[in-house]
C-alpha atoms as a PDB file:
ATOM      1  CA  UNK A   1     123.203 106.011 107.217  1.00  0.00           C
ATOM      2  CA  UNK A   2     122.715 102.515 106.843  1.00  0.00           C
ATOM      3  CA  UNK A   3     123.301 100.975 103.089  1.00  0.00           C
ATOM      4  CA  UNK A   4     121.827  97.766 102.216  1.00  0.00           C
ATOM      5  CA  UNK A   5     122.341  95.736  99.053  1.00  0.00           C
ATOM      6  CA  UNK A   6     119.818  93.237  97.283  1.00  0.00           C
ATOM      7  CA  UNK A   7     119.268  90.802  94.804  1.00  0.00           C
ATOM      8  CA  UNK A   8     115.886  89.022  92.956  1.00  0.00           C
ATOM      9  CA  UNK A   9     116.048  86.260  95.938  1.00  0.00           C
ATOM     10  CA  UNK A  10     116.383  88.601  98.663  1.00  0.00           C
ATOM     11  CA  UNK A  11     112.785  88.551 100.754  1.00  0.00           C
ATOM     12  CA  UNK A  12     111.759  85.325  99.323  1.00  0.00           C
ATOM     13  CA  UNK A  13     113.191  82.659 101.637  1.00  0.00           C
ATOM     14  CA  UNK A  14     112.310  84.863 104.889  1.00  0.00           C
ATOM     15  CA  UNK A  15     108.383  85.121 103.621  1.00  0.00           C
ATOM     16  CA  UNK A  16     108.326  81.394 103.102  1.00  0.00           C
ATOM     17  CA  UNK A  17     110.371  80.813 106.684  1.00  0.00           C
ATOM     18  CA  UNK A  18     107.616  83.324 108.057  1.00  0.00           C
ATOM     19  CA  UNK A  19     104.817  81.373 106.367  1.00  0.00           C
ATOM     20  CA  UNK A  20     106.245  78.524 107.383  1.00  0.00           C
ATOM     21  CA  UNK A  21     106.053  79.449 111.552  1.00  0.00           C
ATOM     22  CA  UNK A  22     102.516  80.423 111.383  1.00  0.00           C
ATOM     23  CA  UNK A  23     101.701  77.116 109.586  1.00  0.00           C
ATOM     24  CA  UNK A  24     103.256  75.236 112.117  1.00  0.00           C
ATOM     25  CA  UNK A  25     101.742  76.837 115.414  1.00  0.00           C
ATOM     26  CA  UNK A  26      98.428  76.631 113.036  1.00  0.00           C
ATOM     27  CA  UNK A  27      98.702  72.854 112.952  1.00  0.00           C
ATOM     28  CA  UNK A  28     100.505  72.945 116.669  1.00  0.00           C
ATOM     29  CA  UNK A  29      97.142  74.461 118.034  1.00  0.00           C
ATOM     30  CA  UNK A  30      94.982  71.984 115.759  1.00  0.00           C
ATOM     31  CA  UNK A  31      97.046  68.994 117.613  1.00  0.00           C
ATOM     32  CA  UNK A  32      96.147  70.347 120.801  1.00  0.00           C
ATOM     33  CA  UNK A  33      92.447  70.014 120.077  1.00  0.00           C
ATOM     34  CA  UNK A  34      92.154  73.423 119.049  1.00  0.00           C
ATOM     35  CA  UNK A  35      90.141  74.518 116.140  1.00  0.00           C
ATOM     36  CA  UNK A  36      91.957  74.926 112.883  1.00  0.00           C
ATOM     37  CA  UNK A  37      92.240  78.234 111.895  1.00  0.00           C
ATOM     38  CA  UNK A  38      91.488  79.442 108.641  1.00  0.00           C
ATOM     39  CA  UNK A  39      91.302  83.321 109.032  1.00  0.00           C
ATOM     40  CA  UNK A  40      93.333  84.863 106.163  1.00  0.00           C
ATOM     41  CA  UNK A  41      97.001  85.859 107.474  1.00  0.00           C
ATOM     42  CA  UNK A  42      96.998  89.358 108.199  1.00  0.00           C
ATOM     43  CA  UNK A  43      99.769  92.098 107.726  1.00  0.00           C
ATOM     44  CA  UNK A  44     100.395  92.018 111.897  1.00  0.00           C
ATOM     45  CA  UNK A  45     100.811  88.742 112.289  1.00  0.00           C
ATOM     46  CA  UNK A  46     103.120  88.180 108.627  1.00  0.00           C
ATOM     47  CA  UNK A  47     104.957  91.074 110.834  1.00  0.00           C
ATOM     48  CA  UNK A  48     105.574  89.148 113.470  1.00  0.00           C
ATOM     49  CA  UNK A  49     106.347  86.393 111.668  1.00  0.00           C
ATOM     50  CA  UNK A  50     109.112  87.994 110.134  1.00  0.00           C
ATOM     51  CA  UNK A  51     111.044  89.646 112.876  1.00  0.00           C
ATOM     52  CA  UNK A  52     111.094  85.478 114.844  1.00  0.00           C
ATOM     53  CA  UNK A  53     112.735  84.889 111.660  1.00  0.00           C
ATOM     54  CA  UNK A  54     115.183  87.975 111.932  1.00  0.00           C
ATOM     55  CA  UNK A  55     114.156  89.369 108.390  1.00  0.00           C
ATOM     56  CA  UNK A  56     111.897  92.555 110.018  1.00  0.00           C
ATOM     57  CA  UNK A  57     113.865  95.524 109.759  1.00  0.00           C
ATOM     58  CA  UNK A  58     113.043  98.876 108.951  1.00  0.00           C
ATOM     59  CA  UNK A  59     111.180 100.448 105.358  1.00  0.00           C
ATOM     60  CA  UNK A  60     114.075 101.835 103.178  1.00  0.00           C
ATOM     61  CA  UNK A  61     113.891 105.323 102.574  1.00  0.00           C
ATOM     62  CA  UNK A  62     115.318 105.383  98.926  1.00  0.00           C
ATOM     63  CA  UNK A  63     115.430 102.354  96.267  1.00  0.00           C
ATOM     64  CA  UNK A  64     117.653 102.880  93.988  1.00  0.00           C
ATOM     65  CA  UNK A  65     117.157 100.570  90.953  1.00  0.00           C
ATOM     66  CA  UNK A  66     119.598 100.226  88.024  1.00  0.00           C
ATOM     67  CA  UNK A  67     119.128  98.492  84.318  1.00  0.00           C
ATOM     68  CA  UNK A  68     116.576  99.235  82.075  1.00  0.00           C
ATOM     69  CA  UNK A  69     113.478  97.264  83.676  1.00  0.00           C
ATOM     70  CA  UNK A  70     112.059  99.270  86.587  1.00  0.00           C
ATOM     71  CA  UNK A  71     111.078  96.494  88.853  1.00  0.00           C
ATOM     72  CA  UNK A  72     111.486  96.327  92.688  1.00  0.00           C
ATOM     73  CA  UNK A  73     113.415  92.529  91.461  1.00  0.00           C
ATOM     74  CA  UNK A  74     110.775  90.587  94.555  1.00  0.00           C
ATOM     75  CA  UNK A  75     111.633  92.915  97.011  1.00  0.00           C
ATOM     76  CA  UNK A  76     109.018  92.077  99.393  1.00  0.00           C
ATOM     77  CA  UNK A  77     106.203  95.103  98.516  1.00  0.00           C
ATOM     78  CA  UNK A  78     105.191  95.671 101.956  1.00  0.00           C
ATOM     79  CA  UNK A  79     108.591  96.916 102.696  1.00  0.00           C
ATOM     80  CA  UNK A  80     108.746  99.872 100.768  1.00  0.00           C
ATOM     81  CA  UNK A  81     104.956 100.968 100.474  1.00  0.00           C
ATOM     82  CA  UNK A  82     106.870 104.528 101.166  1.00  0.00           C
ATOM     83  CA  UNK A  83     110.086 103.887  99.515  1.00  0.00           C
ATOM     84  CA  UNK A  84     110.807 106.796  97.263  1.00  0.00           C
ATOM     85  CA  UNK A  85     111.793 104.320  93.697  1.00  0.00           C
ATOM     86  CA  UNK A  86     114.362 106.250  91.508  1.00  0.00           C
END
């Protein structure tokens, strides 16, 4: 069983690293004399994003949430589209 514990930031700075990396071989390719491309980022690619920055890991099984808000606190939604949320 593996246990992981998370805050409100947690998520945050690895979507912006991830956003970041495609931005960057966007413009890299652009340089190059490649056509910019504008194509809206796609769940595959924000993916693969993700794991180059080492923040791709497996879908929790079981969010446990405590206090009296129910709120996933930024947890990146996309990683627990089949979380059971107790």
């Amino acid at each position: 069983m593996t246990l992981k514990f998370l805050s409100h930031a947690d998520g945050r700075e690895a979507v912006a690293k991830a956003a970041n990396l495609v931005f960057v071989e966007n413009l890299k390719q652009h340089k190059l004399g490649g056509e910019l491309d504008l194509q809206i980022l796609l769940e595959p690619q924000l993916n693969e994003a993700l794991q180059i920055v080492g923040s791709k890991g497996p879908e929790p099984d079981l969010l446990l949430v405590y206090g009296p808000v129910r709120s996933h606190l930024g947890f990146p939604a996309w990683r627990h589209r089949y979380t059971e949320i107790m």
